[in-house]
Protein backbone atom coordinates (compact mmCIF):
# COMPACT_ATOMS: atom_id res chain seq x y z
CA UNK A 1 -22.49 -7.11 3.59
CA UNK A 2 -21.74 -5.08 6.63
CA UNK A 3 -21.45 -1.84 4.92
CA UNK A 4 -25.39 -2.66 3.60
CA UNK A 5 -26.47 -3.56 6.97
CA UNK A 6 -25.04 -0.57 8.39
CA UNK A 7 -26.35 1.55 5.07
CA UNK A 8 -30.30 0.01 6.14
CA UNK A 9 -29.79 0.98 9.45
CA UNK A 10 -28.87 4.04 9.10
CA UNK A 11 -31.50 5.03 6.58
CA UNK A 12 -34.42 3.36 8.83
CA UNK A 13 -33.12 5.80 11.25
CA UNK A 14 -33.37 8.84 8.56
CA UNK A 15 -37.11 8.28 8.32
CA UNK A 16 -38.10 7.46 12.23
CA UNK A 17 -39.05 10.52 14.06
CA UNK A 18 -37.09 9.49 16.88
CA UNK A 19 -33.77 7.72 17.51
CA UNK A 20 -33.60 5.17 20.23
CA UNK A 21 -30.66 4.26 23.01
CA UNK A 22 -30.34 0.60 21.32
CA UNK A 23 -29.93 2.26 17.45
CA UNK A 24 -27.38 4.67 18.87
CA UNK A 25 -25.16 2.15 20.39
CA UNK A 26 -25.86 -0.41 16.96
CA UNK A 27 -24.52 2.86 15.09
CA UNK A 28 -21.32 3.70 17.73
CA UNK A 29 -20.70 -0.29 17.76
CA UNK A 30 -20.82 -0.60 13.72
CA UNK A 31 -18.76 2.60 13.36
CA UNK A 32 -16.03 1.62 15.81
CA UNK A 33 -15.66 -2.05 13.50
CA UNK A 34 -15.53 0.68 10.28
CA UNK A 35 -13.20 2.43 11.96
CA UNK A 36 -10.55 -0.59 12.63
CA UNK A 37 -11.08 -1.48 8.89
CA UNK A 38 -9.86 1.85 8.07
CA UNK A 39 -6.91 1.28 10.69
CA UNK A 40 -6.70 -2.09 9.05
CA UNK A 41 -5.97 -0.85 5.91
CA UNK A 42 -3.47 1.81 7.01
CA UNK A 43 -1.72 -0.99 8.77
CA UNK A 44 -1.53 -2.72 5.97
CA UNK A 45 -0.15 0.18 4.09
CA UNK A 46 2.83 0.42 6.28
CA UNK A 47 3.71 -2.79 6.32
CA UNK A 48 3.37 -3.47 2.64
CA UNK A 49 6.55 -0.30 2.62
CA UNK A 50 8.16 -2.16 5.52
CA UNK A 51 8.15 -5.18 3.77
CA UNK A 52 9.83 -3.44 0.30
CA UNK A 53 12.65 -1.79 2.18
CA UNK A 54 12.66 -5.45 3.33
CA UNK A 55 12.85 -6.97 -0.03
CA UNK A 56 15.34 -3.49 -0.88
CA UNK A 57 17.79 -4.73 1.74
CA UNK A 58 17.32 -8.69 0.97
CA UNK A 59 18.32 -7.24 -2.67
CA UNK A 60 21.05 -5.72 -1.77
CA UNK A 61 22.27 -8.63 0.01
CA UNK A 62 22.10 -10.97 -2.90
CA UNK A 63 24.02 -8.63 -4.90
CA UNK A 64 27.17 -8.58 -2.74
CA UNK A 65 26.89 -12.58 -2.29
CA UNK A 66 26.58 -12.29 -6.24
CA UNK A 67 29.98 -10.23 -6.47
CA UNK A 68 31.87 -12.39 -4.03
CA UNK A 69 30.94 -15.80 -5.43
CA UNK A 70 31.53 -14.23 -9.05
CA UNK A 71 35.19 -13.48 -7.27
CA UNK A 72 35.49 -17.15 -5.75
CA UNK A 73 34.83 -18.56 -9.20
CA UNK A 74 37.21 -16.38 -10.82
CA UNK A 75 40.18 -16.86 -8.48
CA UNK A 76 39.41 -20.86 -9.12
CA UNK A 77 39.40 -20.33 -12.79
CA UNK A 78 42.94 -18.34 -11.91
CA UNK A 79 44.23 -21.91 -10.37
CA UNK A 80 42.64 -23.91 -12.74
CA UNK A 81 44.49 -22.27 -15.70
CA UNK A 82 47.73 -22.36 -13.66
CA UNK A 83 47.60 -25.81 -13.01
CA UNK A 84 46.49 -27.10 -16.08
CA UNK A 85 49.77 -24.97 -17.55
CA UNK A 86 51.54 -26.73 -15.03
CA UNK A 87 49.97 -30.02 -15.67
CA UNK A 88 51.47 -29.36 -19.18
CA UNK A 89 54.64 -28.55 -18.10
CA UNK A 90 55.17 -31.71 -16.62
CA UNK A 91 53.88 -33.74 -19.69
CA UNK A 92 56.65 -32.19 -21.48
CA UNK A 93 59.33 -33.23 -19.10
CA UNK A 94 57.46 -36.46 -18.59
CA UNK A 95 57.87 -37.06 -22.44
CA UNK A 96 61.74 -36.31 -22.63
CA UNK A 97 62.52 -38.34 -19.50
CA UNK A 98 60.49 -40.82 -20.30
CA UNK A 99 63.30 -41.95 -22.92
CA UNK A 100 66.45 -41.92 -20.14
CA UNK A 101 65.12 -44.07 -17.30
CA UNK A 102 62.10 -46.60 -15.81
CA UNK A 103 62.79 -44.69 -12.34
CA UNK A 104 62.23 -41.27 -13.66
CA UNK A 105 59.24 -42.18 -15.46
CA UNK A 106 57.91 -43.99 -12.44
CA UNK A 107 58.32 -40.25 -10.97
CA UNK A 108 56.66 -38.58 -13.35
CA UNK A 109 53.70 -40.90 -13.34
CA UNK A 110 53.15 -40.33 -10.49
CA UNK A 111 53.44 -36.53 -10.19
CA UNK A 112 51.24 -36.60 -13.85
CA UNK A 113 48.54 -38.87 -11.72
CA UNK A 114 48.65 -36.34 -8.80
CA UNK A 115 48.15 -33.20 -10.88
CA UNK A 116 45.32 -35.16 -12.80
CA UNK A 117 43.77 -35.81 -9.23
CA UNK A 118 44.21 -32.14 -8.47
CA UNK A 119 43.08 -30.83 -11.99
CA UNK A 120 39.88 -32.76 -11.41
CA UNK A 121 39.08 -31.86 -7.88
CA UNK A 122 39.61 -27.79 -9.25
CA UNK A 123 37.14 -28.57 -12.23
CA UNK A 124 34.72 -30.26 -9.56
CA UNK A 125 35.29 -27.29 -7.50
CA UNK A 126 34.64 -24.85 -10.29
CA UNK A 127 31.45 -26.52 -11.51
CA UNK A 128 30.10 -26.84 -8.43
CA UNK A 129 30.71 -22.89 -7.78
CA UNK A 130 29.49 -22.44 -11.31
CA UNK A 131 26.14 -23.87 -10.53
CA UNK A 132 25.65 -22.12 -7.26
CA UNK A 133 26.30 -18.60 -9.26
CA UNK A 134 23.87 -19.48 -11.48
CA UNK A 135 20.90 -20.50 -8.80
CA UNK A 136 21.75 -17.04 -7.06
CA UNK A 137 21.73 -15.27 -10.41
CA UNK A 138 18.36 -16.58 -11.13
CA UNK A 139 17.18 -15.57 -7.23
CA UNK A 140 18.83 -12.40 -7.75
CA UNK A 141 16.48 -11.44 -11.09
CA UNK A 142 13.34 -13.06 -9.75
CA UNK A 143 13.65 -10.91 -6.20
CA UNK A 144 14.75 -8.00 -8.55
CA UNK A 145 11.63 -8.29 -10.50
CA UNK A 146 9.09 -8.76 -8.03
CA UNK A 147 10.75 -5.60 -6.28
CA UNK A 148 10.59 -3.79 -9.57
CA UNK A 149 6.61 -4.95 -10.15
CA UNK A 150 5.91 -4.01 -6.24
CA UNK A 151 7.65 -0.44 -6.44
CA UNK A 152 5.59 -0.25 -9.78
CA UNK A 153 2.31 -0.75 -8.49
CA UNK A 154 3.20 1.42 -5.42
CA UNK A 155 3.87 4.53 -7.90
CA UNK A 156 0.53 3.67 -10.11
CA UNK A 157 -1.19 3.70 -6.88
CA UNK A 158 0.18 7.07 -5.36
CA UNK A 159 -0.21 8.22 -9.43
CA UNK A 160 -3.80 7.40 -9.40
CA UNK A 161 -4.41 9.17 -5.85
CA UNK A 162 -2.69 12.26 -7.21
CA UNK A 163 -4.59 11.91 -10.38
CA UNK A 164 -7.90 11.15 -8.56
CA UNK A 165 -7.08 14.55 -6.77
CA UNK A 166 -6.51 16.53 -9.32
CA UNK A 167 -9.66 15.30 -10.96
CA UNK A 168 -11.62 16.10 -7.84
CA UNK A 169 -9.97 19.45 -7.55
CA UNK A 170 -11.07 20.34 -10.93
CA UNK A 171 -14.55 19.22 -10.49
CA UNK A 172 -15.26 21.39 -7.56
CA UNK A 173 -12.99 24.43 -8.05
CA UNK A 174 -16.25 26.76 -8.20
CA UNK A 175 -16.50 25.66 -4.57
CA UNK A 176 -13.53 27.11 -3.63
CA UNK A 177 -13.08 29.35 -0.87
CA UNK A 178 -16.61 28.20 0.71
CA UNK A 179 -15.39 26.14 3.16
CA UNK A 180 -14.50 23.56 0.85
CA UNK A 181 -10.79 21.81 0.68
CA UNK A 182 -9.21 18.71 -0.90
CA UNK A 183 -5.60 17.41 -0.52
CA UNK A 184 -3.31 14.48 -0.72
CA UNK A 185 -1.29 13.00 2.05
CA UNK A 186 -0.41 9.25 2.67
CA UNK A 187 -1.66 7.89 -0.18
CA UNK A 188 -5.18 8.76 0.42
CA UNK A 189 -7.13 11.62 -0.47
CA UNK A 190 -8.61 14.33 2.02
CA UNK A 191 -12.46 16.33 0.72
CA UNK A 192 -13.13 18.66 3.58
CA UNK A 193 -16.33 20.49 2.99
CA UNK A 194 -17.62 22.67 5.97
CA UNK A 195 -21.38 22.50 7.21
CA UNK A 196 -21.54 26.11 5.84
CA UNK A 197 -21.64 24.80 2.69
CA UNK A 198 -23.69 22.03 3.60
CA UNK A 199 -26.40 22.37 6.25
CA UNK A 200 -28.21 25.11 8.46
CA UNK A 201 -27.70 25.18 11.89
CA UNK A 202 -28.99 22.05 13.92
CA UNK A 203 -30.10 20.31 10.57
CA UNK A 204 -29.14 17.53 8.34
CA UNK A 205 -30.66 18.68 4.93
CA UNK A 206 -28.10 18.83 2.72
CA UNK A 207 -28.76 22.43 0.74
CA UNK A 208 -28.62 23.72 -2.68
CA UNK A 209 -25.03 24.56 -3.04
CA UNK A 210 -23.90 21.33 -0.88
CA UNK A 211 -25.67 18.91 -3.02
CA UNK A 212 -24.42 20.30 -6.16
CA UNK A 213 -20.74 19.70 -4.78
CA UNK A 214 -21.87 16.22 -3.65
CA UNK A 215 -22.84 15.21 -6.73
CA UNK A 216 -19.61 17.07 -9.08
CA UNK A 217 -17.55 14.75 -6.17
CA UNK A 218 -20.14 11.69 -7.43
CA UNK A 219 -19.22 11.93 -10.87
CA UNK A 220 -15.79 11.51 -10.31
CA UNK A 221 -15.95 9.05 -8.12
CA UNK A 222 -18.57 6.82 -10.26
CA UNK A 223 -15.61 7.04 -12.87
CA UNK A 224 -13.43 4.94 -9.76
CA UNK A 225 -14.70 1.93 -8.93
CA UNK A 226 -11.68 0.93 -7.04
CA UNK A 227 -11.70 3.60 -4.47
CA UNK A 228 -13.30 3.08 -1.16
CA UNK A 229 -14.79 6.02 0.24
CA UNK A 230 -15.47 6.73 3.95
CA UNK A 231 -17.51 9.64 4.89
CA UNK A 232 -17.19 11.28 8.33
CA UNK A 233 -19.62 13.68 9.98
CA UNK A 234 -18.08 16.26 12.78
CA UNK A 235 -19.41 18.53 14.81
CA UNK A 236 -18.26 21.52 17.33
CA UNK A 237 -17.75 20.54 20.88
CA UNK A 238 -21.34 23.29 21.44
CA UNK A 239 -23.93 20.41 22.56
CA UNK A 240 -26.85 19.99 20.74
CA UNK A 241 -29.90 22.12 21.01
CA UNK A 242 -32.25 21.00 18.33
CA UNK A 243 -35.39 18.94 18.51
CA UNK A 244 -35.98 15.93 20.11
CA UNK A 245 -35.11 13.75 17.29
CA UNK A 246 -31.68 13.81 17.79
CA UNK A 247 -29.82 12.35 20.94
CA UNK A 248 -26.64 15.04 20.76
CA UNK A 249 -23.69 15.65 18.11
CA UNK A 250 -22.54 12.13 17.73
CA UNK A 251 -26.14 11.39 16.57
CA UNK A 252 -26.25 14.89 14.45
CA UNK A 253 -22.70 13.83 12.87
CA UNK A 254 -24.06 10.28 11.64
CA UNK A 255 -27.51 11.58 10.32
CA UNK A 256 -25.00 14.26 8.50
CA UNK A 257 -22.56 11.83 7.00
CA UNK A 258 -25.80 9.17 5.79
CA UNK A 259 -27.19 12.67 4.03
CA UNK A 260 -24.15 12.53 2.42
CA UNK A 261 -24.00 8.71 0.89
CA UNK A 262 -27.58 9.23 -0.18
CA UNK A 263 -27.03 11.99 -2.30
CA UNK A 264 -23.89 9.85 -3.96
CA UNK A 265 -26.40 6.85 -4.57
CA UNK A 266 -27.67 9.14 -6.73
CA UNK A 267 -25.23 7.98 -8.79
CA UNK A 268 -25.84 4.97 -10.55
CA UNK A 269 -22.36 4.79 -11.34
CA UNK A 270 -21.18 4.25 -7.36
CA UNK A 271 -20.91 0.85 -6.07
CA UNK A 272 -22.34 1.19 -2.51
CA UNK A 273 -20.40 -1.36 -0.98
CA UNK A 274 -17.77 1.00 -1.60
CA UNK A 275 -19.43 3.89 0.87
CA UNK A 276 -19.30 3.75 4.80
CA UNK A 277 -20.90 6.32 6.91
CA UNK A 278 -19.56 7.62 9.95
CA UNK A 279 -20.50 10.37 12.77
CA UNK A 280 -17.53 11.06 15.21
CA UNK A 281 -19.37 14.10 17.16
CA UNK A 282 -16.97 16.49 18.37
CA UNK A 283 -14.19 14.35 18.73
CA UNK A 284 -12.15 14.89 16.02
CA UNK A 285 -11.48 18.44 15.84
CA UNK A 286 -9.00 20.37 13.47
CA UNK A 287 -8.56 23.29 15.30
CA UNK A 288 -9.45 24.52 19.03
CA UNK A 289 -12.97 25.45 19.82
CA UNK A 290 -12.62 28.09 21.55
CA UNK A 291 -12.81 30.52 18.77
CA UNK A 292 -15.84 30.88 15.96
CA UNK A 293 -13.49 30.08 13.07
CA UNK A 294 -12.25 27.12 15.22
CA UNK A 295 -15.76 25.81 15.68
CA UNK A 296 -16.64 26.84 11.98
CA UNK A 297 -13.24 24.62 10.86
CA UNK A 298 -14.90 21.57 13.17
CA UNK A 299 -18.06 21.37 11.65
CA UNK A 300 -17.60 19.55 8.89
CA UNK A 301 -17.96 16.73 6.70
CA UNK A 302 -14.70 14.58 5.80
CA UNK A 303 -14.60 12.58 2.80
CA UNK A 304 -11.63 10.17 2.37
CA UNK A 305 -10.67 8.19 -0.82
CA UNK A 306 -8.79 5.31 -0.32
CA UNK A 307 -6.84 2.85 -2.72
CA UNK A 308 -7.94 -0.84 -2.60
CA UNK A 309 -4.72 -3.01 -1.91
CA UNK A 310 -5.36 -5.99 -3.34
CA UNK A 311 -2.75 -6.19 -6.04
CA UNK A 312 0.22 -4.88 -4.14
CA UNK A 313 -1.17 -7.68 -0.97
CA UNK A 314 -0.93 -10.48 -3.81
CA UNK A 315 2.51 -9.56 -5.31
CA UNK A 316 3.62 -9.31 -0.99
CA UNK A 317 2.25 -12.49 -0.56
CA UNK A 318 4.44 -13.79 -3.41
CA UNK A 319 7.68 -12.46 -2.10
């Protein structure tokens, strides 16, 4: 619901001829809660891996308590046999003396009674030590399995990033090497398309070549449903000299970065609660402005593809 509000706002600005204080501030307030969702969901990211070298090392645990009860029960199997050979032993004896005296036998009932005592406390022992294998057998292949299932869903996800940008890669390789980049890194996708490609000078009229990228990058994403997608506007730290309908580069970035989503609503396909604008002004820079190449490098649009994380949050939540 936000991401619509924000999506209204920013298009009511498109088509005023002027941008007031108030809007500005609506837009720097709305982007700032945007961007803590986006630190949100790296958060939740790292903790989701913090949590399965958790669950690794909880593993790992209940394998060596595995091994040493597994030892326990089979040193009191060890005593068990041995006294039961004993106990046997003794009922041999006890049968030949039984014949020579009612002393002796007295004796002997009473060791056979004590060994039937001990025999019985041993196969308590054992059973109970039986039992408590078996409970931490059966936690030790549950914790295994929901391990197995998170690391799973963990590799599909970084499978599908890779995938996604390979697929983007391949959609816009006739945009190579004019201005336009895309890469992999954290488990997100990174589109970096420079304003050369995109707009003239001062403007936010996305041109010829630009859209046509826009909309190769819309195709693949309409064919991802599950991706969020956050597009940044940036600028050079030069400040604005345009008309009057701007307020300076943070407002240039935004109305740069909105140009962007409206061209992808083009696309049918493209759920638009899965778009957020953003404009970040010259704040974000990728290289040092103090060269033309830098400031070429800075003005730019970002556009980064994120996995959603409900699935893996679930099977945490499980754990």
């Amino acid at each position: 619901m936000i991401k619509k509000i924000v999506f209204i706002i920013v298009i009511s600005i498109g088509m005023t001829s002027c941008v007031t204080s108030k809007v500005y501030k609506d837009l720097e307030s709305k982007y700032a809660s945007l961007k803590r969702k986006n630190r949100s969901i790296e958060d939740q990211m790292a903790a989701m891996q913090k949590e399965n070298e958790a669950d690794k090392d909880a593993l790992k645990k209940l394998k060596v308590d595995y091994e040493k009860t597994l030892a326990e029960r089979n040193e009191l199997q060890s005593q068990y046999d041995a006294t039961q050979a004993n106990y046997k032993n003794l009922k041999r004896s006890y049968d030949a003396l039984e014949k020579n005296s009612a002393a002796a036998l007295a004796a002997n009932t009473k060791k056979n009674r004590e060994l039937l005592r001990q025999l019985e406390e041993k196969e308590s022992a054992l059973a109970k030590e039986r039992n408590r294998l078996d409970t931490l057998q059966r936690d030790l292949d549950a914790r295994s399995q929901r391990v197995d299932e998170l690391e799973g869903l963990i590799a599909a996800k970084d499978a599908k990033m890779q995938a996604l940008k390979n697929a983007i890669s391949k959609a816009l390789r006739n945009f190579e090497g004019k201005g336009l980049t895309v890469e992999e890194r954290n488990g997100k996708v990174y589109i970096s398309m420079e304003n050369k490609l995109l707009f003239e000078s001062g403007s936010w009229a996305v041109g010829t070549q630009g859209s046509k990228a826009v909309k190769q990058l819309g195709k693949v994403l309409g064919n991802n449903p599950d991706i969020a997608v956050l597009i940044e506007g940036h600028t050079d730290d030069d400040p604005y000299a345009g008309n009057t309908q701007l307020s300076g580069n943070w407002d240039l970035s935004t109305k740069r970065a909105t140009a962007i989503v409206n061209i992808l609503l083009e696309n049918k396909q493209i759920d638009p609660q899965n778009l957020t604008a953003a404009g970040r002004g010259e704040f974000a820079p990728v290289a040092s402005n103090d060269t033309n190449q830098g400031k070429s490098k800075n003005r730019r649009i970002e556009v980064i593809l994120t996995p959603k994380l409900d699935e893996i949050s679930k099977l945490l939540n499980d754990i």
